[in-house]
Protein backbone atom coordinates (compact mmCIF):
# COMPACT_ATOMS: atom_id res chain seq x y z
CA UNK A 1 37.98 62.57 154.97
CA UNK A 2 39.32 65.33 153.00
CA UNK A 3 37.28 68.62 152.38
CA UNK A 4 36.49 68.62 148.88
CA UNK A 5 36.02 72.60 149.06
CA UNK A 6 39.57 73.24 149.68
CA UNK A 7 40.87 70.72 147.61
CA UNK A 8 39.32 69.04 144.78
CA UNK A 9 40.54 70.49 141.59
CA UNK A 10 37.86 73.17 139.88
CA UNK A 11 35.72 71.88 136.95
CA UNK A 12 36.92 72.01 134.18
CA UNK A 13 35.76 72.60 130.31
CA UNK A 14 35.07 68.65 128.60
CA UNK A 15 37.26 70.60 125.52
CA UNK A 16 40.03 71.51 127.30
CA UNK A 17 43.14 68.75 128.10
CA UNK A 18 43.94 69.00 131.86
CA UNK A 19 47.76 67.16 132.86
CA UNK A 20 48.74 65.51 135.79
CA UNK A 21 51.24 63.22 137.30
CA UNK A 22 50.74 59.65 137.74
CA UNK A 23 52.47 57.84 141.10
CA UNK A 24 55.61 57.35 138.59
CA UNK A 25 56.13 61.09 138.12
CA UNK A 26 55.16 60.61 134.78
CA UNK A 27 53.03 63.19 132.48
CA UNK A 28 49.70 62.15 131.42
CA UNK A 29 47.71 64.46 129.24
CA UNK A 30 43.66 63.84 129.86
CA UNK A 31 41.86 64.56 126.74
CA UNK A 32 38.35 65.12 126.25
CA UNK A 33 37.25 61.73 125.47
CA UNK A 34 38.62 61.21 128.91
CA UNK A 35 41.33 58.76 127.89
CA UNK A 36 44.84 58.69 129.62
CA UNK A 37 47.92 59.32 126.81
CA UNK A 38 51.47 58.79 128.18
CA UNK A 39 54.76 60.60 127.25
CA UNK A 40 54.68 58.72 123.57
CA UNK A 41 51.55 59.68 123.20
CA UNK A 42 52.19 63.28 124.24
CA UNK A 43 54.19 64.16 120.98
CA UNK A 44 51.66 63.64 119.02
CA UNK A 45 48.92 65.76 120.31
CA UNK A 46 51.45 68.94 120.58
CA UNK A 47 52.33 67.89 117.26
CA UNK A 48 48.40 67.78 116.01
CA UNK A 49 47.83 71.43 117.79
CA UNK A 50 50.87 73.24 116.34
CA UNK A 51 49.73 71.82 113.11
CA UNK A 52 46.02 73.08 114.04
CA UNK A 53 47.94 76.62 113.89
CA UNK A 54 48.16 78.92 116.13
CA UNK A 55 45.29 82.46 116.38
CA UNK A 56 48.06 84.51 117.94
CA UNK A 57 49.06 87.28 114.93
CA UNK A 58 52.13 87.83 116.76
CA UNK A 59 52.70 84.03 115.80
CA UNK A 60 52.32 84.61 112.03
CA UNK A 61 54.49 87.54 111.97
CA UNK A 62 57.37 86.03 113.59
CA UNK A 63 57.28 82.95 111.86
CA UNK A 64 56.98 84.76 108.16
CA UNK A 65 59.64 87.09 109.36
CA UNK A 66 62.57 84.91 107.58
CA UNK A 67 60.30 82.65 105.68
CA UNK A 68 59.11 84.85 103.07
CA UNK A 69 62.78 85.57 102.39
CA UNK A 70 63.71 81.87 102.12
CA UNK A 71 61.24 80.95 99.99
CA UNK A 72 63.00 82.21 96.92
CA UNK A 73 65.55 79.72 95.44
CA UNK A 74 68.87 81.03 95.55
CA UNK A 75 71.00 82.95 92.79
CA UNK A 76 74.56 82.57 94.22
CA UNK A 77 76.19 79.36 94.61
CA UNK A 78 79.63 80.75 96.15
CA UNK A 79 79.42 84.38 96.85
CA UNK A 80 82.84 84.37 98.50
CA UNK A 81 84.30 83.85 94.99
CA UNK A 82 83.29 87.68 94.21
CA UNK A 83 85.42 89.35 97.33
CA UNK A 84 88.46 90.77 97.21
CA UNK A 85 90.01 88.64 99.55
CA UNK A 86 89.39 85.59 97.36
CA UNK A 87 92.66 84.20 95.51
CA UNK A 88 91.41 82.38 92.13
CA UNK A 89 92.92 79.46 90.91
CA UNK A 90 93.46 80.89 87.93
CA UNK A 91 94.18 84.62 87.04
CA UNK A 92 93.15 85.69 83.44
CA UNK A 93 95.29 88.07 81.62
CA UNK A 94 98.08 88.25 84.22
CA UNK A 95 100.50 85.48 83.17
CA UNK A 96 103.32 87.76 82.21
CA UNK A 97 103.46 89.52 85.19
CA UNK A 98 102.62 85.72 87.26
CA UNK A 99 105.84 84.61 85.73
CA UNK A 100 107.75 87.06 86.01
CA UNK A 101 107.49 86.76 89.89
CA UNK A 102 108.15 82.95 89.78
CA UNK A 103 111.43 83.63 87.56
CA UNK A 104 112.64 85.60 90.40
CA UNK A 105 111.20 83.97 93.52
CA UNK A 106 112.30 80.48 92.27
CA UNK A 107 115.85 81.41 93.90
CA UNK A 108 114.11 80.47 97.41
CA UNK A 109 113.51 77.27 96.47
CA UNK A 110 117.47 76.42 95.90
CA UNK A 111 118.08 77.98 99.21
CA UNK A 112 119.51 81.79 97.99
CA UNK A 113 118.19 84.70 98.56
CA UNK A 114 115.55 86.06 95.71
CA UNK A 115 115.39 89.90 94.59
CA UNK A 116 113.62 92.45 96.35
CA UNK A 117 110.47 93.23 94.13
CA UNK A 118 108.15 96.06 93.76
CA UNK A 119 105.26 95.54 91.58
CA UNK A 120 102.89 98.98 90.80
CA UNK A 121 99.40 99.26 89.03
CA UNK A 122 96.50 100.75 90.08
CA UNK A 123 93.81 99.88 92.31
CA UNK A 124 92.12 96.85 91.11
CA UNK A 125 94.41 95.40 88.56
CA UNK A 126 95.29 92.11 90.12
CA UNK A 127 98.73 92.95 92.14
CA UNK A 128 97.40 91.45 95.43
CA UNK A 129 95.84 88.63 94.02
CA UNK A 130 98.53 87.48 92.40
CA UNK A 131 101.24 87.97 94.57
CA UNK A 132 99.17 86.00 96.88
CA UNK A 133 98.54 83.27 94.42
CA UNK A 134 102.32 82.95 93.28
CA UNK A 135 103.04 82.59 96.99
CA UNK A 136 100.71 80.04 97.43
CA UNK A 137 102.86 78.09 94.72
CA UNK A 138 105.75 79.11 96.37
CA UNK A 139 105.46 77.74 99.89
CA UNK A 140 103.89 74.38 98.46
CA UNK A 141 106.46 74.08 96.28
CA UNK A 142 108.50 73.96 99.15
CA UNK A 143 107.15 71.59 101.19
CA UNK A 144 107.18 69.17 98.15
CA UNK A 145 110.98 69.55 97.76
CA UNK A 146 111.23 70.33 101.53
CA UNK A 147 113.00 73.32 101.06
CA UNK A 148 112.33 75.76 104.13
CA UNK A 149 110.46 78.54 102.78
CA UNK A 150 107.53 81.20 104.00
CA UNK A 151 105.57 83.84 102.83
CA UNK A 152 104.20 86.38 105.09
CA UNK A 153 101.63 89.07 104.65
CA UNK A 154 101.03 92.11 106.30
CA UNK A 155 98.42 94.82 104.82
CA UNK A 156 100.18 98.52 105.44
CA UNK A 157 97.12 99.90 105.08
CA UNK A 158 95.95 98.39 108.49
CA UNK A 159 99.48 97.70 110.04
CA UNK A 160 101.10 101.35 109.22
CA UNK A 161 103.24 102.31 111.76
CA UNK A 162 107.57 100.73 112.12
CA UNK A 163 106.54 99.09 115.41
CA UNK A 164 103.63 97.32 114.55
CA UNK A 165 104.88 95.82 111.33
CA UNK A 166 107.78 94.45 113.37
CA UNK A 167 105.90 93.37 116.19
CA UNK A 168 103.57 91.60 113.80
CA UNK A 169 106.03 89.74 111.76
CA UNK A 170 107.77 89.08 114.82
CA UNK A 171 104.97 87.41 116.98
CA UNK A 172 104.03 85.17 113.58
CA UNK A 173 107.83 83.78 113.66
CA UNK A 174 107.70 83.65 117.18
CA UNK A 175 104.35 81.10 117.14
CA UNK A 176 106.00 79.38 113.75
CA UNK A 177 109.10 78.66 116.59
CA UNK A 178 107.44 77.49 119.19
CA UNK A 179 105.16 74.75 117.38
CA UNK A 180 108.68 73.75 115.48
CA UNK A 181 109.75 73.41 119.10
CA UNK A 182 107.04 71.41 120.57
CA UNK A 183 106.89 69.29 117.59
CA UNK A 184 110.67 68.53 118.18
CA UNK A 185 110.25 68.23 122.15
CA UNK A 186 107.47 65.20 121.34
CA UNK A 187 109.31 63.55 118.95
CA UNK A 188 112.31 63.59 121.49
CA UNK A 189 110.02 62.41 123.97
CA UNK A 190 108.97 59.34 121.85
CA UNK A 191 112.31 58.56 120.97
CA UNK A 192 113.08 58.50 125.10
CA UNK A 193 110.32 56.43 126.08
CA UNK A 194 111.25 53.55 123.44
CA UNK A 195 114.74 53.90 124.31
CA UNK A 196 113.93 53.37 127.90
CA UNK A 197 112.76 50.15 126.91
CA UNK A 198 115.45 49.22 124.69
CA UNK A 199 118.70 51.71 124.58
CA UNK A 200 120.62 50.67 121.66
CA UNK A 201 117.57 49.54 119.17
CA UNK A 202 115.98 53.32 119.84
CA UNK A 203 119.07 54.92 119.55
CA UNK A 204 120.51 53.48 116.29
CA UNK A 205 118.78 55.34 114.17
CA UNK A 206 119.10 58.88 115.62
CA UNK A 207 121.76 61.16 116.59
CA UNK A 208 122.21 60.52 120.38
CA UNK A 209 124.47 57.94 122.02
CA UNK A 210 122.73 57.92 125.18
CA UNK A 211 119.66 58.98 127.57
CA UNK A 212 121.42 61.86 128.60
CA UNK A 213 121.72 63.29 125.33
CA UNK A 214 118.12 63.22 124.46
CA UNK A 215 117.38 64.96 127.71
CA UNK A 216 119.53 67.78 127.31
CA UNK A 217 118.52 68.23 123.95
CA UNK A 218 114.53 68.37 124.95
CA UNK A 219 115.98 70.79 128.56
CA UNK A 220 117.73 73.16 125.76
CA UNK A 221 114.82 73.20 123.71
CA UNK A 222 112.42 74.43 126.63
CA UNK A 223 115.06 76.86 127.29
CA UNK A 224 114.61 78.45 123.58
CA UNK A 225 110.74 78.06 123.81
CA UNK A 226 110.61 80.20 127.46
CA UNK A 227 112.93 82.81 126.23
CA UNK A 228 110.52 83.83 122.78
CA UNK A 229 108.27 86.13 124.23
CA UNK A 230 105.04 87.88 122.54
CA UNK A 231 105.86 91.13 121.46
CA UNK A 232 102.70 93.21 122.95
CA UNK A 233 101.49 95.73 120.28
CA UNK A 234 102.24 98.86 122.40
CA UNK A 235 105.27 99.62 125.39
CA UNK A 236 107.96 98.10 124.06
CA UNK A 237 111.27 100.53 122.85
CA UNK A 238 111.41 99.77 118.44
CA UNK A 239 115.02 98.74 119.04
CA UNK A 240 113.54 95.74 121.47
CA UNK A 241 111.09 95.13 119.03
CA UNK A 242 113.08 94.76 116.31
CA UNK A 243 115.84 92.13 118.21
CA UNK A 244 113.02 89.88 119.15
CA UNK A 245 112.03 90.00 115.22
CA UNK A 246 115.66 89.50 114.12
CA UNK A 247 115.72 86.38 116.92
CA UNK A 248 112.70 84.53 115.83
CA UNK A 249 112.94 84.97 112.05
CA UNK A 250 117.15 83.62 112.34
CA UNK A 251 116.11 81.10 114.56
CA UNK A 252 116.84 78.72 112.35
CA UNK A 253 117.50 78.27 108.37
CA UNK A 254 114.61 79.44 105.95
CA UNK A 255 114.14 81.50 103.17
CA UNK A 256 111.48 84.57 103.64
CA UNK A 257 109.32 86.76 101.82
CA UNK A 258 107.97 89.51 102.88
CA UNK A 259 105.07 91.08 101.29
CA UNK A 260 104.04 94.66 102.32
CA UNK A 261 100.91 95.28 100.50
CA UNK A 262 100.22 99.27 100.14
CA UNK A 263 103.64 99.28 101.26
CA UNK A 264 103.70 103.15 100.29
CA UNK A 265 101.00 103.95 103.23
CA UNK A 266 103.81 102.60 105.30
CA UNK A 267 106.47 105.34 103.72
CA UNK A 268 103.80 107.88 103.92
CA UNK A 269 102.99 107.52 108.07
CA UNK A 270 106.27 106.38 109.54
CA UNK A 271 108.98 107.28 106.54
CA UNK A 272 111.15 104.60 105.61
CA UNK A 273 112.90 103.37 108.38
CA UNK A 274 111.09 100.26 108.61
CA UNK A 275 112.31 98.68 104.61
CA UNK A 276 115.94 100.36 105.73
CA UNK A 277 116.00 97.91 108.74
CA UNK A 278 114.39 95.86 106.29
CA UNK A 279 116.47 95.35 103.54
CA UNK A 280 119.76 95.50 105.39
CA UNK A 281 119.18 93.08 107.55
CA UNK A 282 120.53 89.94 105.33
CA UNK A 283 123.87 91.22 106.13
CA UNK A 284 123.45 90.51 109.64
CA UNK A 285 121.57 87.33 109.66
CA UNK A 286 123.12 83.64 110.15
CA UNK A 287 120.56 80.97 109.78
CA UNK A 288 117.58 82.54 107.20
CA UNK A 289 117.58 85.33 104.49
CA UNK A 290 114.89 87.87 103.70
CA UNK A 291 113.18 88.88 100.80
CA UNK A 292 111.05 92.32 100.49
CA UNK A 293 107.85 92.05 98.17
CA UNK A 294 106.48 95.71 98.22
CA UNK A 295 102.98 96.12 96.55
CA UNK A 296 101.60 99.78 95.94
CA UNK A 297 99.07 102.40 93.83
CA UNK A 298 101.78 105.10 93.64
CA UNK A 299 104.53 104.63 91.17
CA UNK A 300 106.07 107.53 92.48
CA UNK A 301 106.11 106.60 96.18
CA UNK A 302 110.48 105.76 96.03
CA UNK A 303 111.14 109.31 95.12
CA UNK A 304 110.76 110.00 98.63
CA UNK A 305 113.15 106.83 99.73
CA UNK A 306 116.36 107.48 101.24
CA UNK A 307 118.74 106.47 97.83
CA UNK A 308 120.41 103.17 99.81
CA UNK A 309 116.56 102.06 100.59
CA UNK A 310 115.84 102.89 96.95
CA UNK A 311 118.66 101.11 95.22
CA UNK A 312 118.21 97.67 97.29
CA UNK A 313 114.25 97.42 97.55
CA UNK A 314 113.42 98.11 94.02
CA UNK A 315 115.93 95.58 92.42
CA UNK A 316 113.08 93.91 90.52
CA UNK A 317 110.26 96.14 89.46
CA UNK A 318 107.10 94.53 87.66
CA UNK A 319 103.96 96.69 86.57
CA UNK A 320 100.30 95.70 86.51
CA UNK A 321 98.40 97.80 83.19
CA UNK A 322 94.47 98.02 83.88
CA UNK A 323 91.93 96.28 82.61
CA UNK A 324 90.34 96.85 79.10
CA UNK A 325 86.43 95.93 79.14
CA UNK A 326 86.99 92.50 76.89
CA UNK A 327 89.95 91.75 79.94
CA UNK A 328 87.55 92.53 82.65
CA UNK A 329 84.62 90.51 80.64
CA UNK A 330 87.08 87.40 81.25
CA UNK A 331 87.75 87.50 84.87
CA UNK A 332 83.91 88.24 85.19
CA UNK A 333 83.00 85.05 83.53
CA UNK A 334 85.06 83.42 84.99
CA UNK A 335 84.27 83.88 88.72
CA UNK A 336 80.04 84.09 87.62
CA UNK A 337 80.93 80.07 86.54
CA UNK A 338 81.95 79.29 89.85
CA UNK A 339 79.79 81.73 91.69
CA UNK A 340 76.10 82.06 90.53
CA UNK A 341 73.76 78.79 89.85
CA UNK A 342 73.68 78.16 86.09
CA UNK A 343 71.94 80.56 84.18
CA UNK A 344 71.52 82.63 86.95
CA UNK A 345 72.88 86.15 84.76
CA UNK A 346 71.16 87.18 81.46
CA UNK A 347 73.32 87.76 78.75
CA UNK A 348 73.98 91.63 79.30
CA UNK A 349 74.79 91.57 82.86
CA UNK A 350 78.15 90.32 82.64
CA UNK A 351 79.34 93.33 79.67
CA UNK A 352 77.09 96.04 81.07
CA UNK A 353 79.37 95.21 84.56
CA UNK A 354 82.52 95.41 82.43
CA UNK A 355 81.97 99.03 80.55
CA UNK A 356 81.14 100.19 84.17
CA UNK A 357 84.44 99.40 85.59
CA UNK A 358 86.29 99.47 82.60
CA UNK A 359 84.98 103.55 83.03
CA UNK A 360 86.90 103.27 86.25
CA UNK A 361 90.68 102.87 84.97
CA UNK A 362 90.16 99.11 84.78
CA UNK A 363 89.45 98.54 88.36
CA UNK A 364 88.36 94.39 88.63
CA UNK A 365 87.19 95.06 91.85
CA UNK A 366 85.19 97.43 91.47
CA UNK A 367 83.08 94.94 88.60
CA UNK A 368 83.12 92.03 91.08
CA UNK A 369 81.69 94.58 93.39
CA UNK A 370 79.17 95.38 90.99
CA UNK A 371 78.53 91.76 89.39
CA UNK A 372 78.02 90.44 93.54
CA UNK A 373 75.91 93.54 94.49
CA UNK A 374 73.47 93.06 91.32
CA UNK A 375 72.93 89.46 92.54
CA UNK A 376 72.23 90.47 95.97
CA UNK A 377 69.71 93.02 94.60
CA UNK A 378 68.26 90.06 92.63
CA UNK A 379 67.54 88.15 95.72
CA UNK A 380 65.86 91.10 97.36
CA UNK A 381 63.23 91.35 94.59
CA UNK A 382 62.69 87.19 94.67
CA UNK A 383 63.60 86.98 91.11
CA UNK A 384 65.23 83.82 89.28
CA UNK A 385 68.16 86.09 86.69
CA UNK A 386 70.50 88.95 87.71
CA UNK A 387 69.18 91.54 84.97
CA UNK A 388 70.36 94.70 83.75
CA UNK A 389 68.13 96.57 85.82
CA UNK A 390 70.07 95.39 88.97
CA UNK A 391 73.81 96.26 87.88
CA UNK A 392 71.99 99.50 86.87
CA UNK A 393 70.71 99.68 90.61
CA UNK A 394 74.00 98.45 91.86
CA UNK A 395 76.21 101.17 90.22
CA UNK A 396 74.04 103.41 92.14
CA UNK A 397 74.09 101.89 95.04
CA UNK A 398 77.85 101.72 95.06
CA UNK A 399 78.52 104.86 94.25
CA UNK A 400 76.26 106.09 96.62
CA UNK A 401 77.74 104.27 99.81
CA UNK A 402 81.35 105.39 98.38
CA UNK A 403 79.67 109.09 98.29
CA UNK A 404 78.52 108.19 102.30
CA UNK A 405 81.77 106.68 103.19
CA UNK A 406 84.50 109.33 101.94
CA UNK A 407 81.61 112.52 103.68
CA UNK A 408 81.43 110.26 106.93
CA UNK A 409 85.28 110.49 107.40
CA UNK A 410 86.20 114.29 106.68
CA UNK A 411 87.49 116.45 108.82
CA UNK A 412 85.20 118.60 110.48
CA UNK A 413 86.40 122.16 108.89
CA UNK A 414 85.84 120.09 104.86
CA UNK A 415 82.46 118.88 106.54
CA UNK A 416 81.61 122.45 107.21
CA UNK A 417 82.55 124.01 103.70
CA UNK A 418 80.31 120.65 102.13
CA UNK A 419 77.29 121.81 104.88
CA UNK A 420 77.55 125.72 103.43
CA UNK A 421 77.80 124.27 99.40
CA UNK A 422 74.64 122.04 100.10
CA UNK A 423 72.76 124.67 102.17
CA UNK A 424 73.10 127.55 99.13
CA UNK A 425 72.13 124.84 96.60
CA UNK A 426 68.79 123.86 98.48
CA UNK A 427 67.87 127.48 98.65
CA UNK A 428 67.94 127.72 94.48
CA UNK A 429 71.74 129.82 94.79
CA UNK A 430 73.49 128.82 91.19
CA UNK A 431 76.58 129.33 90.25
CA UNK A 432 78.01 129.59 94.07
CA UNK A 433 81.88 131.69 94.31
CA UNK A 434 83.72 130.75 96.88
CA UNK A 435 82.95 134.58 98.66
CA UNK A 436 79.38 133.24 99.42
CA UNK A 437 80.59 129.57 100.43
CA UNK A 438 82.44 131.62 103.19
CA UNK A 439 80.18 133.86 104.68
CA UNK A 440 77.99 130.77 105.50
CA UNK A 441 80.41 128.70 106.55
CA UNK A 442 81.54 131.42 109.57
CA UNK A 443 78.46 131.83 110.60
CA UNK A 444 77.99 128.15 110.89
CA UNK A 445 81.11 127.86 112.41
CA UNK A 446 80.26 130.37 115.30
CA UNK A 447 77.03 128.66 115.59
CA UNK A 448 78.71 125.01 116.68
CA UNK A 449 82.13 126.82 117.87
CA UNK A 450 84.33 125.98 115.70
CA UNK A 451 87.92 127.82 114.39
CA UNK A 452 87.31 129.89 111.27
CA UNK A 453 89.73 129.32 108.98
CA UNK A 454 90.86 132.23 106.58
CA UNK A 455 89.12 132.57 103.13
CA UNK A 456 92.57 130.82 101.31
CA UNK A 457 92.16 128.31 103.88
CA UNK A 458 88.48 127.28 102.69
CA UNK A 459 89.19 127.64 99.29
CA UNK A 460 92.09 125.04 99.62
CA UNK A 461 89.90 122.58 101.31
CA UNK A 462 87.13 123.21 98.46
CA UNK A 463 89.76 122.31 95.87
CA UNK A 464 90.12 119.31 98.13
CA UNK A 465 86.14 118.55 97.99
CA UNK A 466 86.73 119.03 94.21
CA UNK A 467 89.65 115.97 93.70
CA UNK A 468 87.47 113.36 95.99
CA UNK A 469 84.72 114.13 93.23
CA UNK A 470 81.92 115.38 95.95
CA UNK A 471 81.97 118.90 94.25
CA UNK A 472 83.16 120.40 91.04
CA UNK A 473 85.02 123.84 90.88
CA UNK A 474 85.62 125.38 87.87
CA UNK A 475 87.91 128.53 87.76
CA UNK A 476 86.08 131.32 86.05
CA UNK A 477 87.15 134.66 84.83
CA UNK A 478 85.22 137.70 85.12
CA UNK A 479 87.18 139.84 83.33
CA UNK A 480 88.68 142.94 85.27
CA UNK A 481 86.93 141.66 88.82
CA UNK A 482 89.26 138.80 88.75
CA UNK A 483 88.84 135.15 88.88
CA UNK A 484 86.34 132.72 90.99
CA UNK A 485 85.50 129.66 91.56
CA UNK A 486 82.14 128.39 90.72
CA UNK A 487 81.19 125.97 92.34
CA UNK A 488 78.61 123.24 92.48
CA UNK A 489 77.45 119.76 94.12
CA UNK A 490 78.81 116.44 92.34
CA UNK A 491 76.86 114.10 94.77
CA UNK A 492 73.42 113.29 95.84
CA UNK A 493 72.09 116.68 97.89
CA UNK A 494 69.85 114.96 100.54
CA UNK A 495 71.89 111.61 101.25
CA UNK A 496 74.98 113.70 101.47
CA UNK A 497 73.28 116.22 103.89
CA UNK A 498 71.85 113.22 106.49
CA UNK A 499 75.66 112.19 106.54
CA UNK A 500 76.59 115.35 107.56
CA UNK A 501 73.86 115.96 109.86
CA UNK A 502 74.54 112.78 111.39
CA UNK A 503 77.96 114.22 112.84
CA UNK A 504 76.54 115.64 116.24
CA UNK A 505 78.30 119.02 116.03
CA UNK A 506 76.60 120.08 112.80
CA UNK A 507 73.74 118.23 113.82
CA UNK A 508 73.34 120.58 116.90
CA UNK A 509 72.17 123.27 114.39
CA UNK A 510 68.19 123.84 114.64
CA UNK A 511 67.64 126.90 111.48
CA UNK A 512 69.62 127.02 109.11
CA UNK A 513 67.48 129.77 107.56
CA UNK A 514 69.21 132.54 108.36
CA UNK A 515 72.48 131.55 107.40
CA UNK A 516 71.56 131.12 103.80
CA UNK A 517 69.45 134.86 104.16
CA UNK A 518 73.52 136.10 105.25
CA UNK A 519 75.35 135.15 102.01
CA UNK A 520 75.55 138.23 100.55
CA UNK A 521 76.67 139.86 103.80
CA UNK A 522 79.73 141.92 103.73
């Protein structure tokens, strides 16, 4: 007889479901109406308490958390259409220059060796786009004709230094070689195992007379596969570098193009060593023969080319004019088709977006920055049209985070000079020389020990401040005193300020008070 005190279950509430295991090890759920409901009937009473709802406001919360955003129907149907990094099917208002590239890459195709290009224009006016696009055409062009041909790409900006553009271009022919190899290797292998079976049916159609043959071929193949090795992107001498790029891209017979986009950030960090090596290399190579496709903002960057690399890279020059607002009115309509759901914009968005950038030389990305930003705005407020308003809010916006980006990666001494400007404009000072922007600025360079930097010194890096827009200087005279800058804030005071203060040198500084009391000091 068991003793009920120890172990008979306590009572428990008629409204509350108690569970227990049957002899099966199954789950029974006793409700209060004292019925027994198995595991298919278990479902549906979690199913009727979770749709009971639930008291717990921590419940609510978490469930609205993404819900209230989703409730909205969506504005974009293919946002990706508005990046950058999107190549268009079609490119308004660029055929010229489209063609021109075909005319001169077309040479690839019948197996010579096309023209070194450079093709200029300023930032946003298509260059990258449609280089990529006409290389597109170019490599399936090739396959359809079977004509060995590649493009590669490799962004200066990012890859800036003679090493790692060679290292880069040589691991991608490197990876290109050893798939061509293992491709070969299992076709040999196929070809071996039917020829095992029968020698002289496998064997008529191919090159090899006998077993033998096919296995040396696949033994010298492994042999080429174990001797490409991956070019790590640091340790390595740039001669060694560059012989394991020359190895893989002669390897065996193609046609390639190069294309160095911002190919004068290259020039600008490691000279021009890299397009010498470059461009002279076709006079060295057996199997393949390379093409240079240089892509930059500066039309002046080949004055500072040795003459040789001068003469041979820019053999074909093409140049990409900006954007007029009607042009840029085009390419916007013609990406909102294929990005927003239909009537999605009202009828002003899509001009208001071109003036703005047309305002900035022409620049087409900056208005598919500004048509995609107003859309994402438009979602935020839950409404069904991109309006006005919102490219209003997005040119704000935009200019504001470019404001926080280009503060957020000065140098420390430029951060300093900005910190003094902003400090004698909150304190009412107009019409701020550059005498008073130094005074602060030593004292709130001894503050946070830092160098001081000589009075010519500052005033250079305010002139610098001056050409990234984030202050204006104007020269003034003052008769037989001389001349002096006067200088004031171009940006946003306080979001500028929390930028700087975010650096944790300046942001080490407690009162700035006195500082600004000091600028008349002598």
């Amino acid at each position: 007889m068991t003793d009920e005190s120890d172990n008979s279950p306590p009572e428990s509430d008629p409204s509350t479901a108690e569970t227990s295991n049957d002899a099966d090890g199954q789950l029974d759920v006793e409700t209060d109406t004292g019925t027994s409901t198995g595991p298919s009937d278990l479902d549906d009473v979690i199913l009727d308490n979770l749709d009971a709802g639930s008291d717990d406001p921590s419940d609510e919360a978490s469930r609205g958390l993404f819900d209230d955003l989703l409730e909205g129907e969506p504005i974009f149907e293919n946002k990706e259409v508005l990046r950058p990094s999107y190549t268009p099917h079609k490119l308004p208002h660029r055929e010229e220059q489209i063609n021109n590239m075909a005319t001169i890459l077309v040479t690839a195709l019948r197996g010579d060796t096309p023209s070194n290009i450079l093709i200029y224009g300023k930032t946003g006016t298509g260059k990258t786009a449609s280089a990529k696009f006409v290389s597109e055409e170019l490599e399936t062009t090739s396959q359809k004709y079977e004509v060995p041909c590649e493009v590669e790409y490799i962004n200066c900006e990012v890859t800036d230094t003679q090493y790692r553009v060679l290292a880069q271009l040589a691991n991608k022919f490197i990876d290109k070689n050893v798939k061509l190899i293992d491709d070969r290797i299992a076709e040999l292998e196929d070809i071996r195992s039917r020829a095992r079976e029968n020698t002289a049916a496998a064997l008529e159609e191919t090159a090899f007379d006998s077993l033998d043959d096919i296995e040396a071929e696949i033994e010298s193949l492994e042999a080429d596969k174990a001797e490409f090795e991956e070019v790590p992107m640091t340790g390595w001498p740039t001669d060694r570098v560059y012989s394991s790029f020359f190895d893989a891209v002669d390897y065996h017979e193609r046609v390639v193009v190069i294309m160095l986009d911002e190919i004068d950030k290259l020039v600008e960090k490691s000279g021009d060593d890299t397009l010498y090596n470059l461009s002279r290399m076709n006079s060295e190579l057996e199997n393949s023969r390379v093409s240079i496709m240089g892509i930059s903002n500066d039309l002046k960057f080949t004055d500072f080319l040795d003459p040789r690399v001068k003469s041979s890279l820019g053999e074909e020059e093409i140049v990409f004019p900006p954007y007029d607002a009607n042009q840029l009115r085009d390419i916007l309509q013609a990406r909102s088709d294929v990005a927003f759901k239909s009537d999605a914009l009202t009828e002003d968005v899509i001009p208001l977006c071109a003036a703005f950038a047309a305002q900035e030389h022409g620049d087409a990305r900056r208005a598919l920055d500004l048509l995609r930003t107003a859309g994402e705005l438009a979602e935020r407020d839950q409404t069904d049209n991109v309006l006005e308003d919102h490219v209003r809010q997005a040119q704000e916006k935009i200019e504001l985070d470019r404001v926080v980006e280009v503060v957020r990666t000065l140098p420390t001494q430029s951060k300093i000079v900005l910190f003094a400007i902003i400090l004698l404009e909150k304190n009412g000072v107009h019409n701020i020389n550059t005498g008073e922007v130094f005074n602060i600025y030593k004292n709130l360079c001894e503050e946070i020990d830092a160098d001081i930097l000589t009075q010519r010194r500052v005033t250079d890096l305010i002139s610098e401040l001056d050409m990234l827009g984030i202050v204006n200087a104007v020269v003034v005279s003052k008769g037989r005193y001389g001349r002096t800058k006067e200088i004031s804030l171009s940006v946003p005071t306080e979001e500028t300020e929390a930028v700087l203060l975010s650096d944790s040198r300046l942001g080490d500084i407690d009162d700035v008070q006195p500082f600004v009391q000091a600028r008349f000091d002598n």
